[in-house]
Protein backbone atom coordinates (compact mmCIF):
# COMPACT_ATOMS: atom_id res chain seq x y z
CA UNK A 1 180.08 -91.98 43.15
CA UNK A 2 176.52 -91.03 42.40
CA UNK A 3 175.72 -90.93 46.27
CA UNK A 4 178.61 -88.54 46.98
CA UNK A 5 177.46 -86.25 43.53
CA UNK A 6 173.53 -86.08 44.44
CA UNK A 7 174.67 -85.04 47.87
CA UNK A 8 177.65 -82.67 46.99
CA UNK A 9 175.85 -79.43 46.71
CA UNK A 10 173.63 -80.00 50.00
CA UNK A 11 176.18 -81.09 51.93
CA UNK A 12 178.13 -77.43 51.73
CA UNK A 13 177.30 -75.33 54.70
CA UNK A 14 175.77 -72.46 52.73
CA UNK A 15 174.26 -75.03 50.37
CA UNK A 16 170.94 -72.46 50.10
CA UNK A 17 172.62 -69.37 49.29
CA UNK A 18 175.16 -71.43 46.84
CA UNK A 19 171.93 -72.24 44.46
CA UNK A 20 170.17 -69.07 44.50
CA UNK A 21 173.16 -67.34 43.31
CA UNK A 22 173.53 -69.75 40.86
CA UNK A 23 169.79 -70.00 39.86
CA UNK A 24 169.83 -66.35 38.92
CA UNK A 25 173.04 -66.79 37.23
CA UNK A 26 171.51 -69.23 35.37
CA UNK A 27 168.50 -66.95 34.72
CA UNK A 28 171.04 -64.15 33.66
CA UNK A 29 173.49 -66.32 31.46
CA UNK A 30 172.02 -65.27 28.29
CA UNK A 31 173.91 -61.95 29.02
CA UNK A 32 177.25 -63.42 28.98
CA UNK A 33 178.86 -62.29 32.07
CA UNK A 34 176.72 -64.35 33.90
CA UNK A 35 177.13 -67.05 31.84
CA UNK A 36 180.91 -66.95 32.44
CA UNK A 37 180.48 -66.34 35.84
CA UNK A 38 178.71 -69.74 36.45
CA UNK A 39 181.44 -71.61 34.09
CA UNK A 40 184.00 -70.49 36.60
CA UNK A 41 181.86 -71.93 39.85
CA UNK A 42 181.79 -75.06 37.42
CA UNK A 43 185.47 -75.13 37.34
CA UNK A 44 185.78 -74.67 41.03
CA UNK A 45 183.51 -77.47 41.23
CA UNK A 46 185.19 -79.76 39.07
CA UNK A 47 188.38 -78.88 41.24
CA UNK A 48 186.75 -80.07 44.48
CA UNK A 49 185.65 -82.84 43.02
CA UNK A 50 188.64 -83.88 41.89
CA UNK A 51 190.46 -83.47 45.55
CA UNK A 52 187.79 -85.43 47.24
CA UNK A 53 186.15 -82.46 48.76
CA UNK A 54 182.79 -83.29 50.29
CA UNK A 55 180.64 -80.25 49.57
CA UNK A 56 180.53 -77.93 47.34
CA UNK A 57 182.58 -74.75 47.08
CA UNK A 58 181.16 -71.33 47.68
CA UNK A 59 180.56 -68.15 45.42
CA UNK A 60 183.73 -66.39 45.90
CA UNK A 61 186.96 -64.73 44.31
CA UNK A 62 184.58 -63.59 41.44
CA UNK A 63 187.51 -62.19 39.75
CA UNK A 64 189.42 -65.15 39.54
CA UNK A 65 186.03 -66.97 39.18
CA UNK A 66 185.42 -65.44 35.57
CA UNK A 67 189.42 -65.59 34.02
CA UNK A 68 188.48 -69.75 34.98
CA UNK A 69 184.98 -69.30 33.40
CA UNK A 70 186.15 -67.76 30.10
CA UNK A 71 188.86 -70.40 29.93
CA UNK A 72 186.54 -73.45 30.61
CA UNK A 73 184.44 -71.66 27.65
CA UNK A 74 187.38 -71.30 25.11
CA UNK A 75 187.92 -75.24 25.88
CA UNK A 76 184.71 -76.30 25.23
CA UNK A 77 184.32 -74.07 22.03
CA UNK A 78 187.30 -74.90 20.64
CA UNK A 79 186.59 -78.69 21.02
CA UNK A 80 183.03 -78.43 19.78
CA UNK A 81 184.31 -76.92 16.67
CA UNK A 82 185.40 -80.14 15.50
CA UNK A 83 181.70 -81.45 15.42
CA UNK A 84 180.79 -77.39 14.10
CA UNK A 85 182.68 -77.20 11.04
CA UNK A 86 181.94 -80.79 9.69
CA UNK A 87 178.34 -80.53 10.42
CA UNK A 88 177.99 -77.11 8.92
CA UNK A 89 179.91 -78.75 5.91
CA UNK A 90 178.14 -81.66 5.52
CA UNK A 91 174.67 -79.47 5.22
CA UNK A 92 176.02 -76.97 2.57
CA UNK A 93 176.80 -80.22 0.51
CA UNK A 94 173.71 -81.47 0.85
CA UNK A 95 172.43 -78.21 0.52
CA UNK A 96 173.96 -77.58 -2.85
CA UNK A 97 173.79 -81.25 -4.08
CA UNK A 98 169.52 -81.08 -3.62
CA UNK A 99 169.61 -77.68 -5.57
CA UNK A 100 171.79 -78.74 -8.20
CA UNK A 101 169.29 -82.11 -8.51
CA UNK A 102 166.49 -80.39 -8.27
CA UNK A 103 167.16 -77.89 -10.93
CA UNK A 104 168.48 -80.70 -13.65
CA UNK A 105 165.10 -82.45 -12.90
CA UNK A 106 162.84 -79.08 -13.47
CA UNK A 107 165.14 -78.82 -16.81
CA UNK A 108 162.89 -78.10 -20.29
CA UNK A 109 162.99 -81.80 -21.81
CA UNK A 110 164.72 -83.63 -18.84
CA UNK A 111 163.72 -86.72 -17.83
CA UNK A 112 163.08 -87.69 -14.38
CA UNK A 113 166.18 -89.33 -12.77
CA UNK A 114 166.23 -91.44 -10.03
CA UNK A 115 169.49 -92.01 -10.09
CA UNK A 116 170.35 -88.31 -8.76
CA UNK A 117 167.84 -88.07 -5.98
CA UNK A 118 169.22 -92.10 -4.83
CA UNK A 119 172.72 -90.74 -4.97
CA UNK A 120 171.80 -87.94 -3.07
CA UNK A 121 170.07 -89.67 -0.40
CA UNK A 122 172.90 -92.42 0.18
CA UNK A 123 175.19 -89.50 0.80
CA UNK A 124 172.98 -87.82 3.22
CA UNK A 125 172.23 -90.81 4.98
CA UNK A 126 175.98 -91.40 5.56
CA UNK A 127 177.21 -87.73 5.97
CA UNK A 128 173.99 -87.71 8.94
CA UNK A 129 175.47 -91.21 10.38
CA UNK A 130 178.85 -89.80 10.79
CA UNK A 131 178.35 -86.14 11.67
CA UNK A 132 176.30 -87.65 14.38
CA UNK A 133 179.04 -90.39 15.57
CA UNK A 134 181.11 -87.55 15.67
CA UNK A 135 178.89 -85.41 17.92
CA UNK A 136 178.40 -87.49 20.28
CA UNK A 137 182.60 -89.04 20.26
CA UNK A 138 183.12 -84.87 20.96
CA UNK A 139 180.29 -84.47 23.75
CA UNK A 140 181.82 -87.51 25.34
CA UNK A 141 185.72 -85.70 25.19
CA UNK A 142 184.51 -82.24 25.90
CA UNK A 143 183.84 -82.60 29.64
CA UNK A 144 186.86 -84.70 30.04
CA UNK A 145 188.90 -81.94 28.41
CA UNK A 146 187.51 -79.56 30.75
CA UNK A 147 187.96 -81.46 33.72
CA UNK A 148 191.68 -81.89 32.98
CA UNK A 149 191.69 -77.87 32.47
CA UNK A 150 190.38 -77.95 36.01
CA UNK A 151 192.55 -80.25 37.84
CA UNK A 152 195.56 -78.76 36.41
CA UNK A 153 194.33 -75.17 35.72
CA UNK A 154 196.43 -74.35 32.86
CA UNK A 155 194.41 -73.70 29.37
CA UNK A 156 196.92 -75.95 27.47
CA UNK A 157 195.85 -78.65 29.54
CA UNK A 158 192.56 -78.22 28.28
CA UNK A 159 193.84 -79.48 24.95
CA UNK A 160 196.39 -81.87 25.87
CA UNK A 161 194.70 -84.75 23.53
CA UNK A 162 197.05 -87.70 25.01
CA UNK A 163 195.87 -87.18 28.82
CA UNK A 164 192.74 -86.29 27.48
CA UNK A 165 192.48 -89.83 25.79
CA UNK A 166 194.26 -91.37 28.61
CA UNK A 167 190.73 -90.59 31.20
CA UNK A 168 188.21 -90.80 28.78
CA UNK A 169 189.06 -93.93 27.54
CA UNK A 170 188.58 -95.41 30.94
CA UNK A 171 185.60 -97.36 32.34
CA UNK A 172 185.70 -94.64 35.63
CA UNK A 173 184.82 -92.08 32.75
CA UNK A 174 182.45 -93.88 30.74
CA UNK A 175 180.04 -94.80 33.64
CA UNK A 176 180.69 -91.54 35.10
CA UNK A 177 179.84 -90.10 31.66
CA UNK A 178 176.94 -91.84 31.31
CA UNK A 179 175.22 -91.04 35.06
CA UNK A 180 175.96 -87.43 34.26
CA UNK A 181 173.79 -88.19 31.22
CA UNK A 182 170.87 -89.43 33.33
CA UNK A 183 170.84 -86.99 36.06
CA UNK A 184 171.27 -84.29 33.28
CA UNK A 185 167.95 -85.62 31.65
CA UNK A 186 165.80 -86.30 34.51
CA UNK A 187 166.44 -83.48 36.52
CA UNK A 188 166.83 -81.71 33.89
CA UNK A 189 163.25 -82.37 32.73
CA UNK A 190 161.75 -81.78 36.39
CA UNK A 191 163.68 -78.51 36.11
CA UNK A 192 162.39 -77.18 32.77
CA UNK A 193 158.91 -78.53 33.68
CA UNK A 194 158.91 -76.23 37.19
CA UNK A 195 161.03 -73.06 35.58
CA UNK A 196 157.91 -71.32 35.23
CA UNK A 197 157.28 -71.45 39.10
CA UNK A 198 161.32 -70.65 39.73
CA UNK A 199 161.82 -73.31 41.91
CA UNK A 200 162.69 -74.87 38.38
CA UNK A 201 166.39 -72.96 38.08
CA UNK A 202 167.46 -74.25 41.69
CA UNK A 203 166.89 -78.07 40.45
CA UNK A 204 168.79 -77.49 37.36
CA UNK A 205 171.49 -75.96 38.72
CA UNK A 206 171.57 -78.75 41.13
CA UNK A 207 171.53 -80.70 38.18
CA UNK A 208 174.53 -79.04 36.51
CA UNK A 209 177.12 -79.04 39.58
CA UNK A 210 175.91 -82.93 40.22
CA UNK A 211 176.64 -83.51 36.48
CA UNK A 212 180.50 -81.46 36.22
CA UNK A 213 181.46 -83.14 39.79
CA UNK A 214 180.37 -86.81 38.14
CA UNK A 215 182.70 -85.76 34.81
CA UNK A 216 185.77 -84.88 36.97
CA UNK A 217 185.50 -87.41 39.61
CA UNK A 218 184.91 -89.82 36.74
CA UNK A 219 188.11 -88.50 34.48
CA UNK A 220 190.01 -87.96 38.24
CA UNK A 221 189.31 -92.04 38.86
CA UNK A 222 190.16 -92.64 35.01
CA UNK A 223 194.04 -91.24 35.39
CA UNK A 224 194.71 -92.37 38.89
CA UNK A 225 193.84 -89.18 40.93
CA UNK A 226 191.99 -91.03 43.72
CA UNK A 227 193.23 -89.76 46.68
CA UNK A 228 190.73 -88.23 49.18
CA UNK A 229 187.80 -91.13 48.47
């Protein structure tokens, strides 16, 4: 799987042209259209992954390429919100909680408590433990949600929690998860490191279709979709 996903991008006839566009969409993204733009190609190459296509798919059908883009980015969004809101809870509490201790200990006449600021730190300490479990159980459903978006390109699909479930609890997923995670950071890192020279944004969009084509195939394996490989 991680042969066939390092060599997915190269092996598409206009391989070159395929990550310049998407190096300067890259570039662009922080002007949304872009961004969008490049979600779509993700989708598309999610899609061929998930067929058992060999290379990757071209820049084309822009139109259709952005409707697929801004769904893809309504799926993720609305699944990251359920990591979002608790998170952004959990901080106002302890938020509140520090100012509330810290003005009853700067009280005229009070006495310093530990009892408040011990209180207060057992409840951060296990608010922090389980708004981070709960990152990382949504980072590990969000690219299976979007791959079943992809393979089935409807937007409900992209919520459909019991198929959802179905791939990503699945050792196909998991180890497909968890190369994704690896290429991400190491080329990833050589990327960052060379952006200033350019040649950067071609390795880490090489890095990002090698990472959505190891989700899909990985989600595709988990629910039985293995024709083509």
């Amino acid at each position: 799987m991680l042969s066939d996903a390092l060599w997915f991008l190269k092996r598409s006839d206009d391989w070159f042209a395929t990550t310049i566009i998407g190096a300067i969409l890259s570039l662009l993204s922080v002007l949304i259209l872009p961004g969008i733009l490049l979600q779509g190609y993700y989708v598309r190459t999610m899609q061929a992954a998930t067929r058992g296509d060999e290379s990757a798919p071209s820049f084309t059908d822009w139109g259709g390429m952005f409707v697929d883009g801004l769904k893809l980015f309504v799926v993720t969004f609305v699944w990251s919100l359920l990591a979002i809101v608790p998170s952004v809870a959990f901080f106002a509490i302890v938020g509140v909680g520090s100012a509330v201790v810290s003005e009853a200990a700067s009280a005229p006449g009070a006495a310093p408590s530990t009892a408040g600021s011990l209180g207060l730190g057992v409840i951060g300490l296990v608010g922090m433990l389980l708004v981070t479990g709960l990152s990382l159980l949504v980072s590990y459903l969000v690219p299976a949600a979007g791959a079943n978006f992809a393979i089935n390109g409807s937007l409900r699909a992209g919520f459909d929690v019991r198929t959802i479930l179905k791939g990503a609890l699945t050792s196909e997923y998991a180890i497909a998860w968890v190369l994704a995670i690896v290429v991400a950071v190491v080329l990833g890192t050589v990327g960052s490191v060379l952006a200033i020279i350019l040649v950067g944004l071609l390795i880490l969009f090489y890095a990002q279709v090698t990472t959505y084509y190891l989700w899909a195939r990985g989600f595709a394996d988990g629910v039985g979709m293995q024709s083509g490989w």
